[in-house]
C-alpha atoms as a PDB file:
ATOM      1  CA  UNK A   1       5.658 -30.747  56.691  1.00  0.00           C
ATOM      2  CA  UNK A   2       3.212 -28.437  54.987  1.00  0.00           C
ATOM      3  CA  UNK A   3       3.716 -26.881  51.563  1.00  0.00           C
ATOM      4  CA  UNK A   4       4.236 -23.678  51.043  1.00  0.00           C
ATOM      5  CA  UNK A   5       1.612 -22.036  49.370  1.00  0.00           C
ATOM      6  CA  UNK A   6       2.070 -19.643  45.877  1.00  0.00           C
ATOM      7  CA  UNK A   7       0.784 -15.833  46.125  1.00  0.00           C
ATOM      8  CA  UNK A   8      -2.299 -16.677  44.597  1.00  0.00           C
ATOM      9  CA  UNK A   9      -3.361 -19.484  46.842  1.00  0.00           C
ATOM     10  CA  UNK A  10      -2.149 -17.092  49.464  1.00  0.00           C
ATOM     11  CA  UNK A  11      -3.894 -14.501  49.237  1.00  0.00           C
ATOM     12  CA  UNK A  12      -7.528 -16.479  47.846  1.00  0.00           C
ATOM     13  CA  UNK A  13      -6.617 -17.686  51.389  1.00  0.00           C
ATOM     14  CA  UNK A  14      -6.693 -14.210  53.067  1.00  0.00           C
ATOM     15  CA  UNK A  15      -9.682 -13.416  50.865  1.00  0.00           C
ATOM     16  CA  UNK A  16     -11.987 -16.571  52.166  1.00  0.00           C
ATOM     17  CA  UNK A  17     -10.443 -15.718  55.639  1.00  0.00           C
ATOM     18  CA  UNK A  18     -11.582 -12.269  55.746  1.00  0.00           C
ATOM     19  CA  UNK A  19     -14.786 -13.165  54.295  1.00  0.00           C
ATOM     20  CA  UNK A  20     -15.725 -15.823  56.641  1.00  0.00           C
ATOM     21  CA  UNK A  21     -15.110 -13.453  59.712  1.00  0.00           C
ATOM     22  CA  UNK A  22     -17.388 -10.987  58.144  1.00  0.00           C
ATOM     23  CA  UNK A  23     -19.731 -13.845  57.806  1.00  0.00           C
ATOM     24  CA  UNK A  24     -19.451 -14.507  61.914  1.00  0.00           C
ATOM     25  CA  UNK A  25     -19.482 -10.722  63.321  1.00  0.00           C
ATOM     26  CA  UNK A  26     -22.945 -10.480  61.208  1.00  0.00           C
ATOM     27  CA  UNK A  27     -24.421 -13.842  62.691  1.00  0.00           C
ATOM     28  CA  UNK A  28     -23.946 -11.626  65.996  1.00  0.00           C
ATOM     29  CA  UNK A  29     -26.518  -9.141  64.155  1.00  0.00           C
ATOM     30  CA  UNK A  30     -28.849 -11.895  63.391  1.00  0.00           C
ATOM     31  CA  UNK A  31     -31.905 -12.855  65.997  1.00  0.00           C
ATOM     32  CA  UNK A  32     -30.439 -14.877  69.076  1.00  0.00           C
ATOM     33  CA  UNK A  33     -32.767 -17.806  68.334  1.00  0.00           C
ATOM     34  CA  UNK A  34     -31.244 -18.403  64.474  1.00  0.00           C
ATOM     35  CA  UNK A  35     -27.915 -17.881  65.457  1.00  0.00           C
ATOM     36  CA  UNK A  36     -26.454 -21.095  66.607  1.00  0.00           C
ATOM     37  CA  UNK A  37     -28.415 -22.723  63.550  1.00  0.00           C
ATOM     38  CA  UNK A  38     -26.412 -20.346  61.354  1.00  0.00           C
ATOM     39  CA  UNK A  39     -23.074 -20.583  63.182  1.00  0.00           C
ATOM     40  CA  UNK A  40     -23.606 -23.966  62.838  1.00  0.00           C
ATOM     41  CA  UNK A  41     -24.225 -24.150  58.899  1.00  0.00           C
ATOM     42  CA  UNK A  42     -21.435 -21.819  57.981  1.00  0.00           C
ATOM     43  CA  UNK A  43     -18.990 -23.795  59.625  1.00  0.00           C
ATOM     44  CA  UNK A  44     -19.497 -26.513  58.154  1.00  0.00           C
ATOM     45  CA  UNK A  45     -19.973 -25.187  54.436  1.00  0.00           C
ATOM     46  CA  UNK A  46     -16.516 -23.599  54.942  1.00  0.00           C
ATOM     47  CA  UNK A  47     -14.924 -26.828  56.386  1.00  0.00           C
ATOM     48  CA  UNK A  48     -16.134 -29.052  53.717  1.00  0.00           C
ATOM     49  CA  UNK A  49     -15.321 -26.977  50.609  1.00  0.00           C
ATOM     50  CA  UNK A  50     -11.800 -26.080  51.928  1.00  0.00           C
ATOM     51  CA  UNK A  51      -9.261 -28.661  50.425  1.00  0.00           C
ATOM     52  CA  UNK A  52      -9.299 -27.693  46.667  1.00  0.00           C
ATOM     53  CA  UNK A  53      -8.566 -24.101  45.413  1.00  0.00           C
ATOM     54  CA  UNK A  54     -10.340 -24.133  42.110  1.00  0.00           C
ATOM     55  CA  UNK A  55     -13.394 -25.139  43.818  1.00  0.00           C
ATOM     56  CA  UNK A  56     -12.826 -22.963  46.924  1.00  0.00           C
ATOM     57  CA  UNK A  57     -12.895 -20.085  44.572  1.00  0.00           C
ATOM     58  CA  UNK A  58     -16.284 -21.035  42.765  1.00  0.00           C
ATOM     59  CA  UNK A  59     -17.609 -21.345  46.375  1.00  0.00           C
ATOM     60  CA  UNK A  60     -17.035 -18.546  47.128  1.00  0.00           C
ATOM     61  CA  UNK A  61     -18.416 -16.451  45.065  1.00  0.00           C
ATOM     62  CA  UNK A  62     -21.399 -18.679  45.434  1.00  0.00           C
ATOM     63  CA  UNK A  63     -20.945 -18.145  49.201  1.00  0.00           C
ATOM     64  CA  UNK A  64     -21.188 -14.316  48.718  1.00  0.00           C
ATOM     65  CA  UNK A  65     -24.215 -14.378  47.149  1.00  0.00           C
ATOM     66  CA  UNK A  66     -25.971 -16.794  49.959  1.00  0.00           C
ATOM     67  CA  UNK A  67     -24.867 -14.461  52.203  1.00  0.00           C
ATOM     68  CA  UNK A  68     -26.314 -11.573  50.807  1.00  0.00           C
ATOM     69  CA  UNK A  69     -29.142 -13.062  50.408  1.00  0.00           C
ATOM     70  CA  UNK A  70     -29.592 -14.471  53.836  1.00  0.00           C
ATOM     71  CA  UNK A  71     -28.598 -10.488  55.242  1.00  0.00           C
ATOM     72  CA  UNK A  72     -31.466  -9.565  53.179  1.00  0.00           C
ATOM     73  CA  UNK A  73     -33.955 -11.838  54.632  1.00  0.00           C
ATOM     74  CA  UNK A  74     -32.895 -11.391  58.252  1.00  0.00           C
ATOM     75  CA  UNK A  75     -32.502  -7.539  57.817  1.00  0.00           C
ATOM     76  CA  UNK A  76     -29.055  -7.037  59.001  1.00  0.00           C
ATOM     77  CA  UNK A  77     -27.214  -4.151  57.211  1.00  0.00           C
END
């Protein structure tokens, strides 16, 4: 049985959930050729970084900042 989660976990939940489908509509903007290479990497940074919330949340706001730095260098808006 899983636990239940508290409001905070809950909604840092929601929060790393909305940002990693941001994350995939934009690798849709980036150049067909880098795509899969990026699909590829962000799924795995989110998998391995999910199990612990006070990490989780130091990842991602490290995440953010990767990722605005990556939409930078591939030009997507």
């Amino acid at each position: 049985m899983s636990r239940k989660l508290g409001l905070k976990e809950f909604m840092h939940n929601q929060e790393v959930l909305r940002f990693y489908r941001q994350v995939l509509r934009d690798i849709r903007k980036a150049p067909v050729d880098q795509q899969a290479e990026l699909l590829s990497y962000v799924k795995h940074e989110f998998r391995s970084s999910a199990p612990t919330l006070d990490a989780n949340k130091y990842l991602m706001s490290n995440g953010k900042q990767q990722y605005s730095i990556m939409k930078r260098a591939l030009g997507i808006s």
